[in-house]
C-alpha atoms as a PDB file:
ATOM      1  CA  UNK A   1       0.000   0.000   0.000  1.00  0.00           C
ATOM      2  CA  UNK A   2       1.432   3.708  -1.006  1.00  0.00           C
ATOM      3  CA  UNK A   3       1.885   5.963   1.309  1.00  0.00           C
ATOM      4  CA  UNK A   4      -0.394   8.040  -0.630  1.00  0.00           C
ATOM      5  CA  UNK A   5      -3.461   5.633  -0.202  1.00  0.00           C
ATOM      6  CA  UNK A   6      -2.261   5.607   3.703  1.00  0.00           C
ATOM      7  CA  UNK A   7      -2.717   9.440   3.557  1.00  0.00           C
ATOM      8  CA  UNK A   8      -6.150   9.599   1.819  1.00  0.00           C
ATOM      9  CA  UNK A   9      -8.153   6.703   3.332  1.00  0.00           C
ATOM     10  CA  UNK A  10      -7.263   8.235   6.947  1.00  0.00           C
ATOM     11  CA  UNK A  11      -8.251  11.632   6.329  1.00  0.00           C
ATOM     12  CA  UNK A  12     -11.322  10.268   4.241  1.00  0.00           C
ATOM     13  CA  UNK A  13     -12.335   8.290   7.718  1.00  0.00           C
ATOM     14  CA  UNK A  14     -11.601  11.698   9.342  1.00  0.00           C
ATOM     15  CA  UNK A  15     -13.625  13.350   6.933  1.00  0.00           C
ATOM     16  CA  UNK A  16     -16.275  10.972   7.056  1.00  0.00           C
ATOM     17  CA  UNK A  17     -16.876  11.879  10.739  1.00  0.00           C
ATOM     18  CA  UNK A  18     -17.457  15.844   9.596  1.00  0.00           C
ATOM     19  CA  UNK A  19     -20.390  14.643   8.146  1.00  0.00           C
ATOM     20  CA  UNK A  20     -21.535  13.926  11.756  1.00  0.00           C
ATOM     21  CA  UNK A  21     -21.470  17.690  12.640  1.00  0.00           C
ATOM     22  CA  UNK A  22     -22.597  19.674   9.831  1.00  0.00           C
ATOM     23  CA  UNK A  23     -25.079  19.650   7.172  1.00  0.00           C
ATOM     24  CA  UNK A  24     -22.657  21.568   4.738  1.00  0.00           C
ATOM     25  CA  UNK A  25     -18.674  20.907   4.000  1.00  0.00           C
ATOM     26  CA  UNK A  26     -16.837  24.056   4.136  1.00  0.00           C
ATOM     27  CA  UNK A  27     -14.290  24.918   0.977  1.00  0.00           C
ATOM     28  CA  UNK A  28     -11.417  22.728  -0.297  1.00  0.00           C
ATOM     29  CA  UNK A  29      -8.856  25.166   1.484  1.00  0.00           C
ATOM     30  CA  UNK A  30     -10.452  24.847   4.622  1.00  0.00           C
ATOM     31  CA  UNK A  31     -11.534  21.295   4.375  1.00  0.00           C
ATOM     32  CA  UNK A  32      -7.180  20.619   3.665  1.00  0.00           C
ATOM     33  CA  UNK A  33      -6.585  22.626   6.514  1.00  0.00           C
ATOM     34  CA  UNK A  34      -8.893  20.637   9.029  1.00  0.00           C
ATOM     35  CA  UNK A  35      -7.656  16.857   7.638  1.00  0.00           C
ATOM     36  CA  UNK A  36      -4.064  18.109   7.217  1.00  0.00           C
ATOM     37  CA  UNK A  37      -3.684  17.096   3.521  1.00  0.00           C
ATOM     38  CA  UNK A  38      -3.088  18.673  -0.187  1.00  0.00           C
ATOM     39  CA  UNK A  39      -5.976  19.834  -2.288  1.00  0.00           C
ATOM     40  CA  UNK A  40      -5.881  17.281  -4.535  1.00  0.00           C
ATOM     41  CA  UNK A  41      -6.307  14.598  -1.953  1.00  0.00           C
ATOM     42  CA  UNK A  42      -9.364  16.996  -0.412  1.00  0.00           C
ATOM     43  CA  UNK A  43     -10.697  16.819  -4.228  1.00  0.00           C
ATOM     44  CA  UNK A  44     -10.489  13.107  -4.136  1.00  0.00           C
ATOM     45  CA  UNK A  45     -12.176  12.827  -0.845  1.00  0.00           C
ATOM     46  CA  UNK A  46     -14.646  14.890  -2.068  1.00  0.00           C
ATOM     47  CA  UNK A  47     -15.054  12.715  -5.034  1.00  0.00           C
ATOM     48  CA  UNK A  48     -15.520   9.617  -3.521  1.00  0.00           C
ATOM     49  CA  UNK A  49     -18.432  11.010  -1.329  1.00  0.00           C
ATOM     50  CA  UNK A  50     -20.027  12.441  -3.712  1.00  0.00           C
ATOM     51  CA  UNK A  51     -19.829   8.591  -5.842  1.00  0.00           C
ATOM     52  CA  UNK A  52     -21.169   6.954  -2.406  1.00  0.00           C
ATOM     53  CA  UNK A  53     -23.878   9.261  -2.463  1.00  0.00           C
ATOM     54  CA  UNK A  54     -22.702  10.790   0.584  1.00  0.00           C
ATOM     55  CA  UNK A  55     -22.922  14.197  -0.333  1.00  0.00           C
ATOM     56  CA  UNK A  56     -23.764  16.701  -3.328  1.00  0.00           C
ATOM     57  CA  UNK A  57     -20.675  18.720  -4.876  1.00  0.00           C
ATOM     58  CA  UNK A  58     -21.987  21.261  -7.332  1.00  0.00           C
ATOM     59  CA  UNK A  59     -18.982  23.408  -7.628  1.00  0.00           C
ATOM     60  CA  UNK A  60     -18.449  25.319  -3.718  1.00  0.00           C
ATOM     61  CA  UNK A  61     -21.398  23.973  -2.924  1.00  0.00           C
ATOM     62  CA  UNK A  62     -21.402  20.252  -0.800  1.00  0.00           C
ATOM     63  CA  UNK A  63     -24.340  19.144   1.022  1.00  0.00           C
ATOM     64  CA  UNK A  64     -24.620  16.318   2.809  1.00  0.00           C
ATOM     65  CA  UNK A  65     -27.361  14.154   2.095  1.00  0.00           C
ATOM     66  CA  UNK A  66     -27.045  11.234   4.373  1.00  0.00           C
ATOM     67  CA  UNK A  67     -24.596  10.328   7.673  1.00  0.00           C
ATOM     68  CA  UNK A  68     -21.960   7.839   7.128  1.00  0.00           C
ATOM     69  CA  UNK A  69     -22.547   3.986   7.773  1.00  0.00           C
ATOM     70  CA  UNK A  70     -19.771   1.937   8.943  1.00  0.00           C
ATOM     71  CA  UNK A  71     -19.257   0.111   5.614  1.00  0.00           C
ATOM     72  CA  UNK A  72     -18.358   3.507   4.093  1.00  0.00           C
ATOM     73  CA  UNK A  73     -15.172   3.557   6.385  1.00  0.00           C
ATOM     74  CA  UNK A  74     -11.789   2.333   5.134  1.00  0.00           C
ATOM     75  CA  UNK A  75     -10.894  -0.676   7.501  1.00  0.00           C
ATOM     76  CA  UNK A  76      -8.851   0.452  10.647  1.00  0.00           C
ATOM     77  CA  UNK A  77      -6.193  -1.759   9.586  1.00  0.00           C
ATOM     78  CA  UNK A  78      -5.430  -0.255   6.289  1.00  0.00           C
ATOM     79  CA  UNK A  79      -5.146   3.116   7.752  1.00  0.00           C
ATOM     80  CA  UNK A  80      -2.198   5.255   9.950  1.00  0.00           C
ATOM     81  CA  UNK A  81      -2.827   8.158  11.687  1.00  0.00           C
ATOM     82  CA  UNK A  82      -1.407  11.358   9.834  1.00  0.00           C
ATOM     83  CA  UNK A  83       1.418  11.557  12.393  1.00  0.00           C
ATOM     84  CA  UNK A  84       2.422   8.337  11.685  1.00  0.00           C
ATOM     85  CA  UNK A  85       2.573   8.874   8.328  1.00  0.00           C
ATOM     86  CA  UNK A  86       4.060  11.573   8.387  1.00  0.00           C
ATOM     87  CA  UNK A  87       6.993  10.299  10.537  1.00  0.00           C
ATOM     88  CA  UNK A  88       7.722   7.607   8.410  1.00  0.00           C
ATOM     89  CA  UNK A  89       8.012   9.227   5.413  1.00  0.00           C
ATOM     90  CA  UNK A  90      10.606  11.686   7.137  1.00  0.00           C
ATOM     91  CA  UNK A  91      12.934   8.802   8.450  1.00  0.00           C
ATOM     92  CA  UNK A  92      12.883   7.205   4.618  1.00  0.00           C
ATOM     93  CA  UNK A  93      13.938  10.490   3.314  1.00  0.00           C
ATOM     94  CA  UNK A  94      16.665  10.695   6.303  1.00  0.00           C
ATOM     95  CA  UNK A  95      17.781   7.384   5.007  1.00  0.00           C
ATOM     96  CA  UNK A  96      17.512   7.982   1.731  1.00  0.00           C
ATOM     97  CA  UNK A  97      20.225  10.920   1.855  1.00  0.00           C
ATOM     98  CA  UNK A  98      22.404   9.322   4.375  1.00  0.00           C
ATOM     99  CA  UNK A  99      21.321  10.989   7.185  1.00  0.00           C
ATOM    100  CA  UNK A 100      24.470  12.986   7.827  1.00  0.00           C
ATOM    101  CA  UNK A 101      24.487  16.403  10.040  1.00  0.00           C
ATOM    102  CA  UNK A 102      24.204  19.305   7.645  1.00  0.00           C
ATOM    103  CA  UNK A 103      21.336  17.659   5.973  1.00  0.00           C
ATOM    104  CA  UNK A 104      18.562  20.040   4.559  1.00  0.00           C
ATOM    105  CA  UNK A 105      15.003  19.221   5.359  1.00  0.00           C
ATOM    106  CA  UNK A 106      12.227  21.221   3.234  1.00  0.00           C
ATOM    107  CA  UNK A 107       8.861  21.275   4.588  1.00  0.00           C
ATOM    108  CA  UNK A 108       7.370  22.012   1.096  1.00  0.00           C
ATOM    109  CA  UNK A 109       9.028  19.096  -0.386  1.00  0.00           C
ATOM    110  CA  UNK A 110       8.465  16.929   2.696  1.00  0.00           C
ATOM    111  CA  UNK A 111       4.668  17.582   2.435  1.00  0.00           C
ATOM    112  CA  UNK A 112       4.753  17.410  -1.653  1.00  0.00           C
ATOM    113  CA  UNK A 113       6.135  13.777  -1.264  1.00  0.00           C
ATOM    114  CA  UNK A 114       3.737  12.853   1.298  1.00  0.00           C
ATOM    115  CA  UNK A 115       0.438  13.960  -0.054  1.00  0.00           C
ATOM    116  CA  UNK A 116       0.081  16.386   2.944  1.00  0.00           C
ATOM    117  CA  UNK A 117      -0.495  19.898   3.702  1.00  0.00           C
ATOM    118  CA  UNK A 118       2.732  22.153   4.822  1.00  0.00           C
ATOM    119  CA  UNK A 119       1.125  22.679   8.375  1.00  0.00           C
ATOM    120  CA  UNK A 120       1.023  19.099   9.452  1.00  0.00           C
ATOM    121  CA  UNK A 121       4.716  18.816   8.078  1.00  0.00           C
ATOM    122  CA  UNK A 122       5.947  21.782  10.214  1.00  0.00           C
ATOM    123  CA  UNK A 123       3.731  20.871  13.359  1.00  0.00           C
ATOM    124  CA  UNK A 124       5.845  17.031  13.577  1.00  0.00           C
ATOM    125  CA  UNK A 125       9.378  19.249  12.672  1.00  0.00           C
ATOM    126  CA  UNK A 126       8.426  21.506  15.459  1.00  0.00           C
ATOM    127  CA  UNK A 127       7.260  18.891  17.915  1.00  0.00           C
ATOM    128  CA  UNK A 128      10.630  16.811  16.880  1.00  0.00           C
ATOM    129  CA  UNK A 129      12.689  19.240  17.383  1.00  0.00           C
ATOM    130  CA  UNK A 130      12.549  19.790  20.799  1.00  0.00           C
ATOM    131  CA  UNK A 131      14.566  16.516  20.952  1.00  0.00           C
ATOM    132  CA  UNK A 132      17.742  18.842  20.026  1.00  0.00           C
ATOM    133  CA  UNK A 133      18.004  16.680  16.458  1.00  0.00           C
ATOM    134  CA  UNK A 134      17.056  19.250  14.247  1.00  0.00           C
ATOM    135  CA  UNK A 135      17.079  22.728  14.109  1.00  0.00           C
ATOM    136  CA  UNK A 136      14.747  25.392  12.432  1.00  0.00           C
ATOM    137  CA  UNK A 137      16.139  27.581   9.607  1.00  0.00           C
ATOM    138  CA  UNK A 138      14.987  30.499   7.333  1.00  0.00           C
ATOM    139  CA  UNK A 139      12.252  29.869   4.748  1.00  0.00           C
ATOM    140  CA  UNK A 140      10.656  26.808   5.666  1.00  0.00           C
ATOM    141  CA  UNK A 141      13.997  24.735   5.908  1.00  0.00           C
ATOM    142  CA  UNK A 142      15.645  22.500   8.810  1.00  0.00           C
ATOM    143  CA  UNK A 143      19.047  21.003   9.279  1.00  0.00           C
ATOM    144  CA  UNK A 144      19.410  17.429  11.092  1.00  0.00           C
ATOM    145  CA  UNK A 145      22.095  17.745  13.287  1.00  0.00           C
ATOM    146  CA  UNK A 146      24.447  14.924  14.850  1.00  0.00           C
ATOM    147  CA  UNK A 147      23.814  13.512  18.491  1.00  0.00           C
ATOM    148  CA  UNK A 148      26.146  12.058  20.754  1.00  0.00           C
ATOM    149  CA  UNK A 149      27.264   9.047  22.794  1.00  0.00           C
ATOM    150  CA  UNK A 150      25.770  10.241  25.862  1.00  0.00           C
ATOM    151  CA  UNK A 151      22.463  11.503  24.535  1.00  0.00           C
ATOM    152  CA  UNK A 152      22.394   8.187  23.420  1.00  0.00           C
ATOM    153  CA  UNK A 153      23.015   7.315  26.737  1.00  0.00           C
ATOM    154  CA  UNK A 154      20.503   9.186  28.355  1.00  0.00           C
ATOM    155  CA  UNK A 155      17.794   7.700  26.017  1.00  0.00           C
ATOM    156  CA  UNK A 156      18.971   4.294  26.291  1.00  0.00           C
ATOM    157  CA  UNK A 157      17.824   4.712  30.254  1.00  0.00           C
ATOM    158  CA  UNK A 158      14.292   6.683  29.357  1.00  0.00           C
ATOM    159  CA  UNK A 159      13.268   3.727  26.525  1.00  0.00           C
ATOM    160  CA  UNK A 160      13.849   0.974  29.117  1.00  0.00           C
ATOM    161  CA  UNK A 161      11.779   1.972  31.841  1.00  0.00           C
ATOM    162  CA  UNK A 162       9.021   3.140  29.446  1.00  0.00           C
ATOM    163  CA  UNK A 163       8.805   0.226  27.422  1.00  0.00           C
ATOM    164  CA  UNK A 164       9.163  -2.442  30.823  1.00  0.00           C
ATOM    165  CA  UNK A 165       6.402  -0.523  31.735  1.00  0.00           C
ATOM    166  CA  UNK A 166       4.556  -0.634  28.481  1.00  0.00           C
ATOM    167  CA  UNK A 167       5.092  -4.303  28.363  1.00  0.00           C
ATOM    168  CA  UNK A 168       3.675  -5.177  31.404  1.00  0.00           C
ATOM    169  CA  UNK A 169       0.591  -2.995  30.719  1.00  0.00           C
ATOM    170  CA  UNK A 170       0.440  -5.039  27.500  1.00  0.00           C
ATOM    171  CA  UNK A 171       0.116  -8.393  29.487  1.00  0.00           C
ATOM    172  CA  UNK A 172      -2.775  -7.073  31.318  1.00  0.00           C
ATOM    173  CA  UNK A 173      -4.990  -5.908  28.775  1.00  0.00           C
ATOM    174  CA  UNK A 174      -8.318  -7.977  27.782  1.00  0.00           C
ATOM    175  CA  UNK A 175      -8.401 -11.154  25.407  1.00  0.00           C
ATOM    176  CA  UNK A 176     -10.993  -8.846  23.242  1.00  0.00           C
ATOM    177  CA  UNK A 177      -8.221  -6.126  22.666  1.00  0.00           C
ATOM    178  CA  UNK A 178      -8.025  -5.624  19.217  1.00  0.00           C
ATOM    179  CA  UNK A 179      -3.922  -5.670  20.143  1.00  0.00           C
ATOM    180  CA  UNK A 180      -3.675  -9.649  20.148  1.00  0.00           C
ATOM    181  CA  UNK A 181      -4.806  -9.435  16.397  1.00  0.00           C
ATOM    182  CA  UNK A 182      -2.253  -6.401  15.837  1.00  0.00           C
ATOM    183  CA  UNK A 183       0.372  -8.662  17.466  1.00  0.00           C
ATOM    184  CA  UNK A 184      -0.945 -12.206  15.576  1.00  0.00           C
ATOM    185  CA  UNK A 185       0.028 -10.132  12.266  1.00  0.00           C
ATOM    186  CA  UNK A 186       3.226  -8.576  13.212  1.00  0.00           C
ATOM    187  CA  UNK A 187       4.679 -12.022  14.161  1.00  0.00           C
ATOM    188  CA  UNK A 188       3.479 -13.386  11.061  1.00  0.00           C
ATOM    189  CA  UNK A 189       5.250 -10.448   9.304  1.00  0.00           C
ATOM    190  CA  UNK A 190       8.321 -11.563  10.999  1.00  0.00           C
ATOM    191  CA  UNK A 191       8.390 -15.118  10.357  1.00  0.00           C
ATOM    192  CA  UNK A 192       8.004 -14.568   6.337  1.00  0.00           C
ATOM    193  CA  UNK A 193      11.134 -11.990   7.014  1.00  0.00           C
ATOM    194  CA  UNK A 194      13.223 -14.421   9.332  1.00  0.00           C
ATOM    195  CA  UNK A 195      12.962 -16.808   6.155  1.00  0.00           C
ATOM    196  CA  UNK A 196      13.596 -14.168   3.820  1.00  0.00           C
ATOM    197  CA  UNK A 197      16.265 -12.416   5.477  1.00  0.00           C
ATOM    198  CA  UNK A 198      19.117 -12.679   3.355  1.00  0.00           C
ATOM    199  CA  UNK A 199      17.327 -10.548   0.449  1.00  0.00           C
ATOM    200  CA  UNK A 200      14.753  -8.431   2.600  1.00  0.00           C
ATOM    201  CA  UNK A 201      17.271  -7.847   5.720  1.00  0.00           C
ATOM    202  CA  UNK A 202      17.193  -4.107   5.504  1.00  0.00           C
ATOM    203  CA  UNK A 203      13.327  -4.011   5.573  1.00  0.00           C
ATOM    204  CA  UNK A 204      13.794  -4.827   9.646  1.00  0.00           C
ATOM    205  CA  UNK A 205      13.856  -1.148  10.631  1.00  0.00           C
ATOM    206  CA  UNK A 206      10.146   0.019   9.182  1.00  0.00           C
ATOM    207  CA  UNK A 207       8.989  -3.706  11.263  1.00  0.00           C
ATOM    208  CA  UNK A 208      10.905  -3.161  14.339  1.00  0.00           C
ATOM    209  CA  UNK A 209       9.180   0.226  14.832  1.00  0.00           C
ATOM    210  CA  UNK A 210       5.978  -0.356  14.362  1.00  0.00           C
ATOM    211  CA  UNK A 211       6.071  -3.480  17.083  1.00  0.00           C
ATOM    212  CA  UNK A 212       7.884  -1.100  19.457  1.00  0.00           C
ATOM    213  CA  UNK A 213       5.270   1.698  18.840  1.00  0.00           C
ATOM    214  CA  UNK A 214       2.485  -1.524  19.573  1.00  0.00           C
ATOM    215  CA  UNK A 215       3.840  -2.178  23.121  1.00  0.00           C
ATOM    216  CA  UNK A 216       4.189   1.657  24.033  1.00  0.00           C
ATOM    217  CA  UNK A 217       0.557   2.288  22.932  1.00  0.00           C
ATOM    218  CA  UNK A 218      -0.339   0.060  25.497  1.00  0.00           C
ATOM    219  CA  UNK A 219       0.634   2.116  28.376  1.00  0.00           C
ATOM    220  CA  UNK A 220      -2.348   4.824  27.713  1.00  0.00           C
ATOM    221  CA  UNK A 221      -0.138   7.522  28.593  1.00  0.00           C
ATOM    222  CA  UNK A 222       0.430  10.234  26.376  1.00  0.00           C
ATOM    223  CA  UNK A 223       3.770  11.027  27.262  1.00  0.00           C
ATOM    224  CA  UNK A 224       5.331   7.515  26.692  1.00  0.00           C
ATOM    225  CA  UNK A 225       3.416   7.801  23.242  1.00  0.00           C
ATOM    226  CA  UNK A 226       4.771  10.677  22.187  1.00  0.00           C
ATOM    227  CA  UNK A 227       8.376  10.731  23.045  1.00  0.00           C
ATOM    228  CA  UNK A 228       8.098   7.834  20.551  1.00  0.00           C
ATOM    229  CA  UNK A 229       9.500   9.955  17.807  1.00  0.00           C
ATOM    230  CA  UNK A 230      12.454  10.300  19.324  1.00  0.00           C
ATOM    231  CA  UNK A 231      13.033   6.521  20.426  1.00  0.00           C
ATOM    232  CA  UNK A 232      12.108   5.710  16.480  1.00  0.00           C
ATOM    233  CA  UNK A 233      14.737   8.160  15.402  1.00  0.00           C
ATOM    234  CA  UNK A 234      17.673   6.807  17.213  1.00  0.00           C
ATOM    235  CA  UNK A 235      16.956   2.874  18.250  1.00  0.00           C
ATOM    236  CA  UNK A 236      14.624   1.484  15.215  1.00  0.00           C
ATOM    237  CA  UNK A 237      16.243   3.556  12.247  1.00  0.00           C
ATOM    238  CA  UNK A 238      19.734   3.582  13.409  1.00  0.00           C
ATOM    239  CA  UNK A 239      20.008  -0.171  12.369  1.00  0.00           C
ATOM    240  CA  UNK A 240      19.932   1.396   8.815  1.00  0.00           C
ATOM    241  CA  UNK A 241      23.048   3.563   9.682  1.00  0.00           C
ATOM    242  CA  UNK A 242      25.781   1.410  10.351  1.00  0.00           C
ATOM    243  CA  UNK A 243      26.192  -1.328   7.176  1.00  0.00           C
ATOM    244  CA  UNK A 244      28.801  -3.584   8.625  1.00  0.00           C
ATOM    245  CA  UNK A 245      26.811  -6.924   9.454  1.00  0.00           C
ATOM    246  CA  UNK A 246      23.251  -5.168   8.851  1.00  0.00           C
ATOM    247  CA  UNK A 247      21.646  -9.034   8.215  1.00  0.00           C
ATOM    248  CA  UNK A 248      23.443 -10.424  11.145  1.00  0.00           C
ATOM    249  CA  UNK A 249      22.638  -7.836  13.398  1.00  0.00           C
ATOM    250  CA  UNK A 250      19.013  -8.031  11.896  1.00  0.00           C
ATOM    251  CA  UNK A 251      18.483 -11.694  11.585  1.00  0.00           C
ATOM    252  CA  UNK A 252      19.443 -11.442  15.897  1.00  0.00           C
ATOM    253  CA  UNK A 253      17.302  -8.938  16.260  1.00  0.00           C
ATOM    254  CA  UNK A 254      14.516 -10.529  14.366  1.00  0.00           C
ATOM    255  CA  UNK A 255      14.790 -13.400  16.721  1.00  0.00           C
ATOM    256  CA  UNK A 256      14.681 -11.627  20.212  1.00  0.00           C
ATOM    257  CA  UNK A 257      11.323 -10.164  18.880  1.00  0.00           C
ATOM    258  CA  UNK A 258       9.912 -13.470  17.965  1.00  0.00           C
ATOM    259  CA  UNK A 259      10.754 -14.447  21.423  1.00  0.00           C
ATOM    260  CA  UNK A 260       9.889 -11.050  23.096  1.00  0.00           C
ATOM    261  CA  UNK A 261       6.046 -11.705  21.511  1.00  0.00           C
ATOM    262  CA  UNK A 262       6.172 -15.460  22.305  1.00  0.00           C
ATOM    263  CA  UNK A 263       6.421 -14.147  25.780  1.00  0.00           C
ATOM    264  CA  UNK A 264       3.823 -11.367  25.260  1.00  0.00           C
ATOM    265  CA  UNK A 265       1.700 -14.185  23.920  1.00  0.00           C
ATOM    266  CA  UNK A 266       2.328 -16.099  27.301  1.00  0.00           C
ATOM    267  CA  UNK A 267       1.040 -13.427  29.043  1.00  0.00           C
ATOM    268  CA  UNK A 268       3.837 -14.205  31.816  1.00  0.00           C
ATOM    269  CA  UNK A 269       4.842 -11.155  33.048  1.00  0.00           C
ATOM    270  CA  UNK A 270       8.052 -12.922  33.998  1.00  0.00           C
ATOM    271  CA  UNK A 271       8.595 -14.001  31.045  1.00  0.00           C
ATOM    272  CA  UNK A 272       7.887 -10.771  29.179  1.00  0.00           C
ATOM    273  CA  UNK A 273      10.155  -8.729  32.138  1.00  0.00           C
ATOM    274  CA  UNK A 274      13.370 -10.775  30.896  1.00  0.00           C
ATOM    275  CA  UNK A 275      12.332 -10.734  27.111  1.00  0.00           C
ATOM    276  CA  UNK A 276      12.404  -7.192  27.079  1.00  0.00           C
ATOM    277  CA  UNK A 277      15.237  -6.907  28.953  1.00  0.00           C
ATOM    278  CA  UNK A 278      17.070  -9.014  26.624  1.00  0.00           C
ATOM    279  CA  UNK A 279      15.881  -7.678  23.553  1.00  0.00           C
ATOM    280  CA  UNK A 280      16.908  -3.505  24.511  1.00  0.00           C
ATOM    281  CA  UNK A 281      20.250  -4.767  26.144  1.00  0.00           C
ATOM    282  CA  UNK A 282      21.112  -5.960  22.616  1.00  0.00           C
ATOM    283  CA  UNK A 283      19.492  -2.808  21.245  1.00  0.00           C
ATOM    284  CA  UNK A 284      21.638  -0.567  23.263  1.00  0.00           C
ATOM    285  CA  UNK A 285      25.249  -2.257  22.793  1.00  0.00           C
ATOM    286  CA  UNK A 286      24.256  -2.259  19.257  1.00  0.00           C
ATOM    287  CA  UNK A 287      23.485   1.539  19.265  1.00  0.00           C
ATOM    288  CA  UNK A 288      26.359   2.009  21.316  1.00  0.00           C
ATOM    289  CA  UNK A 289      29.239   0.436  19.629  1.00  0.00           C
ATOM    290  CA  UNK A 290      27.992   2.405  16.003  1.00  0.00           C
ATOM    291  CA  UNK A 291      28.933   5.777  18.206  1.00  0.00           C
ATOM    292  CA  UNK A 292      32.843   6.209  18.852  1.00  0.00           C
ATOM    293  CA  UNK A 293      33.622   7.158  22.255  1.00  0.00           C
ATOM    294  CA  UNK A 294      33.778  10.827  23.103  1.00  0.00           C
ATOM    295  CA  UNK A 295      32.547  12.848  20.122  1.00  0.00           C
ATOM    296  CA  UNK A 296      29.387  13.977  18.390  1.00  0.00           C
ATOM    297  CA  UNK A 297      28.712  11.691  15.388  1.00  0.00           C
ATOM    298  CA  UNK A 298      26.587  11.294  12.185  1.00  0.00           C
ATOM    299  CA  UNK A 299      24.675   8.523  11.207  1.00  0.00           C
ATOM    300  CA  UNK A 300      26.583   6.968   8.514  1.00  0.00           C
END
């Protein structure tokens, strides 16, 4: 699935849900502005309500004519949230240019490649940069800037006792929690890229994340969930940095999550205690030896 189709069918569920409140849709600016997308993805919203028979778009003119149903909703599953989205699309573009300090970040070309409007863009660079990773420049461009061995440190310490906590808070949630099925499908995503890992090895960072972002959702705090970005920055895309023995490090890490979710799976909080343990020990001497003792480095 595009990113694209990631971007529209989440707004259009967002959008779907204005239909709730109002008996007209305001104007495709405004519309944009309130979903956090580009025009032309309003214009194909608008499009496929008006082919659902969901509204009436004569021009400025869009009048609702019914409320939504649940069948006119884009499956949960095939959906992110815009930050999400967003976020991802930022760390492949990081990647992409080799993610050195110095490195020029555009919010106009950011939000072009996305599918998004500029505001959303510069709300997550404004909200990541109080991590001390970028920094804001004139005319709506950034410049990623290096970290260092004990900021890496000093995370290492924060993501361990947030995610022991998310974990156990994982454990204890109902067998009707739609995370078991979430959990079901990311270990099936590993086991067809444990098998596959000597061609599809460097596809572990994109998977790693998003299993790491399930656990921490668990904890229903806010402020776990949103220092996320941060953790995603340095610990899941940082195994894309350093190239010497990317499968082997990958094919271990791999492993200690298939174990980590067996244990989830156990519900043994025991169990799931000295999986995660294991798993972001190995996480941290693996961030740690890629940054040379005693000065400020660049992902490589």
């Amino acid at each position: 699935m595009s990113k694209s189709n990631n971007v529209y069918k989440d707004a259009f569920n967002r959008g779907l849900r204005l239909l709730d409140e109002t008996r007209s849709l305001p104007s495709e600016p405004e519309l944009g502005t309130l979903l956090g997308v580009s025009r032309t993805t309003v214009r194909s919203i608008l499009s496929r309500m008006e082919e659902t028979g969901l509204i009436a778009w004569n021009k400025r003119n869009k009048t609702v004519l019914r409320a939504p149903k649940p069948e006119d909703f884009f499956p949960e599953e095939e959906t992110d949230s815009l930050a999400e989205i967003i976020e991802r699309s930022f760390m492949r573009r990081l990647l992409a240019e080799g993610a050195e300090a110095g490195m020029q970040i555009n919010e106009l070309e950011l939000a072009r490649e996305i599918g998004v409007g500029t505001t959303s863009v510069r709300e997550f660079l404004i909200r990541f940069s109080r991590f001390g990773l970028i920094e804001k420049r004139r005319n709506s461009h950034w410049v990623l800037k290096g970290f260092t061995r004990a900021f890496a440190l000093e995370l290492t310490e924060i993501r361990e006792m947030f995610e022991l906590r998310s974990a156990a808070a994982f454990v204890a949630l109902p067998e009707e929690s739609a995370v078991w099925a979430d959990l079901d499908r990311l270990e099936e995503e590993h086991r067809q890229l444990a098998g596959e890992i000597a061609t599809r090895f460097n596809e572990f960072s994109e998977l790693d994340e998003r299993f790491h972002r399930l656990i921490h959702r668990a904890s229903h705090n806010r402020f776990i969930v949103d220092f996320y970005d941060v953790i995603a920055m340095i610990f899941h895309y940082h195994y894309q940095w350093n190239k010497a023995q990317e499968r082997e490090r990958n094919e271990v890490a791999v492993q200690e999550h298939l174990a980590y979710i067996a244990a989830l799976k156990s519900r043994d909080p025991g169990k799931v205690d000295a999986a995660c343990r294991k798993h972001l020990k190995s996480a941290r001497q693996t961030l740690l030896s890629s940054i040379p003792e005693g000065r400020q480095v660049q992902p490589a």
